[in-house]
N, C-alpha and C. Protein backbone atom coordinates (compact mmCIF):
# COMPACT_ATOMS: atom_id res chain seq x y z
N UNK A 1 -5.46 -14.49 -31.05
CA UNK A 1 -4.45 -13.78 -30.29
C UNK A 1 -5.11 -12.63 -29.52
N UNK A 2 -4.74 -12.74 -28.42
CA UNK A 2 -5.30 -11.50 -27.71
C UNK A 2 -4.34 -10.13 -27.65
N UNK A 3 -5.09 -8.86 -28.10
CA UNK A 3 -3.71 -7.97 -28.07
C UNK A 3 -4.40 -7.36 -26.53
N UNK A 4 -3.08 -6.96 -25.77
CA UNK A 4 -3.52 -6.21 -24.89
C UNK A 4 -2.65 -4.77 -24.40
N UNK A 5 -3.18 -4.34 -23.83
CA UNK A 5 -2.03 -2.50 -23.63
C UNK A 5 -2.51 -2.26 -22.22
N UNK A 6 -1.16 -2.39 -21.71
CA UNK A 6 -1.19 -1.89 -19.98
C UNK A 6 -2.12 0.11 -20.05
N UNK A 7 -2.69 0.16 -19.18
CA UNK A 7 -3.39 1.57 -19.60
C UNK A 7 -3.40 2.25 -18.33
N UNK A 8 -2.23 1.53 -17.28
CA UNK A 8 -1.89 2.56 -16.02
C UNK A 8 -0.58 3.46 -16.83
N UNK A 9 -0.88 4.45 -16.49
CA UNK A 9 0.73 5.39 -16.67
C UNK A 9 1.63 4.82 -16.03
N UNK A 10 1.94 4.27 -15.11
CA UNK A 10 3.03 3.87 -13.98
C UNK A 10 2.72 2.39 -14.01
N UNK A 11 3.73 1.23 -14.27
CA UNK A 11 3.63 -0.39 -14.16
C UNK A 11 4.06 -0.15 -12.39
N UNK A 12 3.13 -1.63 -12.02
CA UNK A 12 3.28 -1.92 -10.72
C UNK A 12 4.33 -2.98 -10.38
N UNK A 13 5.25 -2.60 -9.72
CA UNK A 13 6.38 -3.70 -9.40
C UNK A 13 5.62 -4.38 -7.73
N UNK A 14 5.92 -5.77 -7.91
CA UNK A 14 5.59 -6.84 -7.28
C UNK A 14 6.61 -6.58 -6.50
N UNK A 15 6.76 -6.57 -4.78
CA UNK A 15 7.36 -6.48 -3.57
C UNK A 15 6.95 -7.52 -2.78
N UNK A 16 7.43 -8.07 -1.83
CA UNK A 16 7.37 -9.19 -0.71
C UNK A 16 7.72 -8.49 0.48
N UNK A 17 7.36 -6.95 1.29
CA UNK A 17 7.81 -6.83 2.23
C UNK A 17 6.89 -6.37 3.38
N UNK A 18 7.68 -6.06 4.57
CA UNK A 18 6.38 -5.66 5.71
C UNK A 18 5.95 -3.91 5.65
N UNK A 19 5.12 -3.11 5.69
CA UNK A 19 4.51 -2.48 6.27
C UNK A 19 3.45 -2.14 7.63
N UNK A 20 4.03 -1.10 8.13
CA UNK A 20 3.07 -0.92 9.14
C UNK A 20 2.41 0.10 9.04
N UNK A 21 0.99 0.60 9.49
CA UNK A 21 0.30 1.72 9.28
C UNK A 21 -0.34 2.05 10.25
N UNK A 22 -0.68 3.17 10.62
CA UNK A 22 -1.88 4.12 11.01
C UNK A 22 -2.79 4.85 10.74
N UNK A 23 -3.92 4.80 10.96
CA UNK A 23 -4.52 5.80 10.88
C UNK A 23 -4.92 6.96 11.16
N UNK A 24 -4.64 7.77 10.04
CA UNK A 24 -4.24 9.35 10.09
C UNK A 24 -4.85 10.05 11.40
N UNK A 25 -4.06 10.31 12.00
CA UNK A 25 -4.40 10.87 13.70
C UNK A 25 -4.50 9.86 14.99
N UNK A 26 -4.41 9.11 14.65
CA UNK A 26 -4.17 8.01 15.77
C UNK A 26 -3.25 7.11 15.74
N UNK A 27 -2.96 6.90 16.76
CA UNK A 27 -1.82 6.28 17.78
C UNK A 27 -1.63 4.37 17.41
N UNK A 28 -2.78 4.33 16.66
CA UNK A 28 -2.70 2.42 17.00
C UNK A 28 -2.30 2.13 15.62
N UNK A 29 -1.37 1.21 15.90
CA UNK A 29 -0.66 0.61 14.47
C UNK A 29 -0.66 -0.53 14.63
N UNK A 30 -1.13 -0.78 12.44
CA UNK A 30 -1.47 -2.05 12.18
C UNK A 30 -0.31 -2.74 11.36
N UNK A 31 -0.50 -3.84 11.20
CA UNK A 31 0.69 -4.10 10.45
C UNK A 31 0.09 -4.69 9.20
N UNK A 32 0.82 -4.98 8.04
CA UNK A 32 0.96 -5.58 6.77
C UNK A 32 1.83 -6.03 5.58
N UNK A 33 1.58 -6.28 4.85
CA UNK A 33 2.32 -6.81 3.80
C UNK A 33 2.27 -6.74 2.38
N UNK A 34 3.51 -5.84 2.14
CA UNK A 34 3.05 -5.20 0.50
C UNK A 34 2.71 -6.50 -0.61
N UNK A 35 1.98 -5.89 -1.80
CA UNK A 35 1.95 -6.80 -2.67
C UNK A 35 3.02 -6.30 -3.78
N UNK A 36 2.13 -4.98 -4.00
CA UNK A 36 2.88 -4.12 -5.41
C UNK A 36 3.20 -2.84 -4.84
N UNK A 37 3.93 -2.18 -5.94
CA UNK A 37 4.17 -0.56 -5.45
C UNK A 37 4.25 0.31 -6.99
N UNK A 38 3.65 1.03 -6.70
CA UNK A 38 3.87 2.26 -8.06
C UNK A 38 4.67 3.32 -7.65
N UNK A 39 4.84 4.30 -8.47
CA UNK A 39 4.87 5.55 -8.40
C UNK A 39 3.83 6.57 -7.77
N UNK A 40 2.67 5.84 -8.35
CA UNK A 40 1.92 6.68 -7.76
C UNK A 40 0.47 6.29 -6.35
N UNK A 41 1.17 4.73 -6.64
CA UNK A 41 0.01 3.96 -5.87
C UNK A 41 0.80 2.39 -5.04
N UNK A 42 0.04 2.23 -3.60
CA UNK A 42 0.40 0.95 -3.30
C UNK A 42 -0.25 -0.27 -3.10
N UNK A 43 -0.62 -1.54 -3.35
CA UNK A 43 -1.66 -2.71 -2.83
C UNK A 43 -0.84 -3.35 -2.01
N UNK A 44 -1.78 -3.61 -0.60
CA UNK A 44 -0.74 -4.18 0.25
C UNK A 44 -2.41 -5.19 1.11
N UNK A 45 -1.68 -5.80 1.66
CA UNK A 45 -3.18 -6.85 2.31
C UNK A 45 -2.64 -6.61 3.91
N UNK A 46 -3.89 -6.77 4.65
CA UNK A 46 -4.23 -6.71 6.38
C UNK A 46 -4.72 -7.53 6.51
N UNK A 47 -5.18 -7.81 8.04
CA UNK A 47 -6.03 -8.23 8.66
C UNK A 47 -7.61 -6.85 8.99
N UNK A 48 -7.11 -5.77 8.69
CA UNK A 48 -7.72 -4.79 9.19
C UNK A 48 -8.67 -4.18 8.10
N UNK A 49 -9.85 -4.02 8.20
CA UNK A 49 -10.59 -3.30 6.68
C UNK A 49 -10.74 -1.47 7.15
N UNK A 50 -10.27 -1.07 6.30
CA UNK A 50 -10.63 0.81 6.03
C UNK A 50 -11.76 0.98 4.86
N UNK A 51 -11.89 1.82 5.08
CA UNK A 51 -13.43 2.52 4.19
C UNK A 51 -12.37 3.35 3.11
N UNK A 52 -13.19 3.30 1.93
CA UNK A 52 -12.92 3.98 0.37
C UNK A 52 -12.07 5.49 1.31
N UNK A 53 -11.12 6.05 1.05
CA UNK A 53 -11.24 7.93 1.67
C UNK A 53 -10.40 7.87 2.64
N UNK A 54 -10.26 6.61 3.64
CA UNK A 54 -9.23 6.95 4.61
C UNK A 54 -8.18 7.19 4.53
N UNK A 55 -7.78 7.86 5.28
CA UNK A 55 -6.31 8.06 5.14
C UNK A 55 -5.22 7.67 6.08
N UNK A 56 -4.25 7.23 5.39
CA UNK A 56 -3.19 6.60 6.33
C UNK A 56 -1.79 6.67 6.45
N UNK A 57 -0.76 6.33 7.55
CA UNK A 57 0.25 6.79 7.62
C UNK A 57 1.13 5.51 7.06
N UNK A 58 2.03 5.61 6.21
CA UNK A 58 1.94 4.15 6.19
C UNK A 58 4.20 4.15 6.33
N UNK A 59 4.41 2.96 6.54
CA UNK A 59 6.11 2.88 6.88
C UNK A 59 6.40 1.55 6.23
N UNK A 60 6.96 1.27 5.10
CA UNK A 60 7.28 -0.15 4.30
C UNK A 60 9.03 0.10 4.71
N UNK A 61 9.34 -1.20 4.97
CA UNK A 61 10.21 -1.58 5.44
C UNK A 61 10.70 -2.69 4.36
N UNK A 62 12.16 -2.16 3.88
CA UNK A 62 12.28 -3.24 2.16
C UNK A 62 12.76 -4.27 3.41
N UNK A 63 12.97 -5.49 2.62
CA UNK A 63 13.43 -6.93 3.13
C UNK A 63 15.41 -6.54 3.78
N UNK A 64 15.42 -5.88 2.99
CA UNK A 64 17.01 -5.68 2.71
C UNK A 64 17.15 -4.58 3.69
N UNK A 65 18.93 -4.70 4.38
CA UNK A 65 18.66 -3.34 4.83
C UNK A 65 19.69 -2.16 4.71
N UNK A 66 20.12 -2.20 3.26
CA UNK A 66 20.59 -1.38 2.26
C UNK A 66 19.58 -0.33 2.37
N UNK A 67 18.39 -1.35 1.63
CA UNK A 67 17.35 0.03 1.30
C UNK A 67 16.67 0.68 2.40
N UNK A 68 16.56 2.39 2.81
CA UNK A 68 15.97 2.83 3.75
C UNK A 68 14.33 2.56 4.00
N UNK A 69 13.69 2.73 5.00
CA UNK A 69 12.40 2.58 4.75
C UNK A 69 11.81 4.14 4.05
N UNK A 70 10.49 3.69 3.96
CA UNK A 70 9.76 4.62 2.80
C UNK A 70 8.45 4.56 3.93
N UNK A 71 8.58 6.25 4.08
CA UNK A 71 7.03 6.85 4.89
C UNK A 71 6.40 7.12 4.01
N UNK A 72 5.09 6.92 4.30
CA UNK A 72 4.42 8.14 3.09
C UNK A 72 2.79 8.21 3.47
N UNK A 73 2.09 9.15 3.23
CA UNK A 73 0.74 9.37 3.59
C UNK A 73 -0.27 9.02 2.51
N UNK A 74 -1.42 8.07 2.67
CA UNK A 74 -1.98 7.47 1.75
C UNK A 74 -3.70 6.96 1.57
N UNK A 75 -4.17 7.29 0.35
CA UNK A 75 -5.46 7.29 0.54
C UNK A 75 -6.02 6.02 0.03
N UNK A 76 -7.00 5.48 1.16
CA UNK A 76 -7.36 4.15 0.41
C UNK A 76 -8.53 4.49 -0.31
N UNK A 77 -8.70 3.77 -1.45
CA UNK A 77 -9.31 3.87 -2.83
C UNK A 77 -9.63 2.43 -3.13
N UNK A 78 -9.56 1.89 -2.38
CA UNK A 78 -10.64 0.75 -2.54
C UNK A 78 -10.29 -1.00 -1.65
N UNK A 79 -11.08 -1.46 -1.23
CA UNK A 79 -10.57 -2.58 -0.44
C UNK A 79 -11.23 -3.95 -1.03
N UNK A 80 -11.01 -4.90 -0.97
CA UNK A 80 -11.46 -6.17 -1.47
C UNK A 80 -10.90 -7.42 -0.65
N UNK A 81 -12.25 -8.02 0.26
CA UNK A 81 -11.70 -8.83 1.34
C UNK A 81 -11.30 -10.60 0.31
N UNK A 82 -10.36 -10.84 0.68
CA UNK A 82 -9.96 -12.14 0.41
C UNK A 82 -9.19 -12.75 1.43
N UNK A 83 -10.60 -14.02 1.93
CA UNK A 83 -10.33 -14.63 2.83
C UNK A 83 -9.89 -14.47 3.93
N UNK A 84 -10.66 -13.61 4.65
CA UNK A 84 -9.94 -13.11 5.82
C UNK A 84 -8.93 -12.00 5.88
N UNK A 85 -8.18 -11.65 4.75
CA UNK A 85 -7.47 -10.88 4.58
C UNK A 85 -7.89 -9.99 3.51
N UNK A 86 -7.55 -8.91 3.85
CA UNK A 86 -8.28 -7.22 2.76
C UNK A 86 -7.14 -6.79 2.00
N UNK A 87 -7.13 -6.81 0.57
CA UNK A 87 -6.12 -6.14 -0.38
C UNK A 87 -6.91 -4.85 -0.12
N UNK A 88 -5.67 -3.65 0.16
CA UNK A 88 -6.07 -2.37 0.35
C UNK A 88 -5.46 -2.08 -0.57
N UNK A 89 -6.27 -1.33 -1.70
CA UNK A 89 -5.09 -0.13 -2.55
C UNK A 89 -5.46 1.04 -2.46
N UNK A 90 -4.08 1.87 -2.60
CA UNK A 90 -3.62 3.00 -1.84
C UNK A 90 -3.34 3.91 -3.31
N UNK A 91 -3.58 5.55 -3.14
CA UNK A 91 -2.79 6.09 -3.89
C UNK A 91 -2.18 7.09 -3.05
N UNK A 92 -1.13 7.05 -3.37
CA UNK A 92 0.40 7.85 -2.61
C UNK A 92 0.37 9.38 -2.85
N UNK A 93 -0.38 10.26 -1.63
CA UNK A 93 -0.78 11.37 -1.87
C UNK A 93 0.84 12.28 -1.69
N UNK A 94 1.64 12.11 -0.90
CA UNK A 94 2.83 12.08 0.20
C UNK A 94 4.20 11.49 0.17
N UNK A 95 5.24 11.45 -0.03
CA UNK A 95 6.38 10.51 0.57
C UNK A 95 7.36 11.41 1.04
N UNK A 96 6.82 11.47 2.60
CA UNK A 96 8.03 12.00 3.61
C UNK A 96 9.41 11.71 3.37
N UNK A 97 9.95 12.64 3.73
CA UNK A 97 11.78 13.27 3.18
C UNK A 97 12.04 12.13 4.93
């Protein structure tokens, strides 16, 4: 039997929706697609690769449109290309009012 213990403070809920982003001070926006979302962190995949430190503006847009969208300013902390496409994860320095 394997025992195991989640050892993030915050569980990541699994999302299916779009995001779009920028990078912090510029004008050109990319688009994407969440995977997960925390409290304190987000993984979402591009077409676009960022370096460990960047920082970004980011706008997730739920599927539904009950729910408002969610701004928030965000540091990438690590990228991992799969297949053409880059899982970026993010930790959520920010979430604009």
């Amino acid at each position: 039997m394997i025992d195991y213990a989640e050892k993030r403070d915050f569980l990541r809920m699994p999302i299916d929706c779009k995001l779009s982003f920028t990078d912090a001070g510029s004008s050109k926006q990319y688009q994407g697609n969440v995977v997960n979302l925390s409290s304190r962190g987000i993984l979402f995949t591009s077409n676009t690769e960022f370096e460990a430190g960047a920082k970004l503006e980011i706008t997730l847009t739920p599927s539904n449109s009950i729910t408002p969208p969610m701004e928030a300013m965000v540091v990438v902390m690590r990228v991992v290309n799969k297949d053409a496409l880059f899982e970026i994860a993010c930790e959520i320095e920010e979430i604009k009012a």
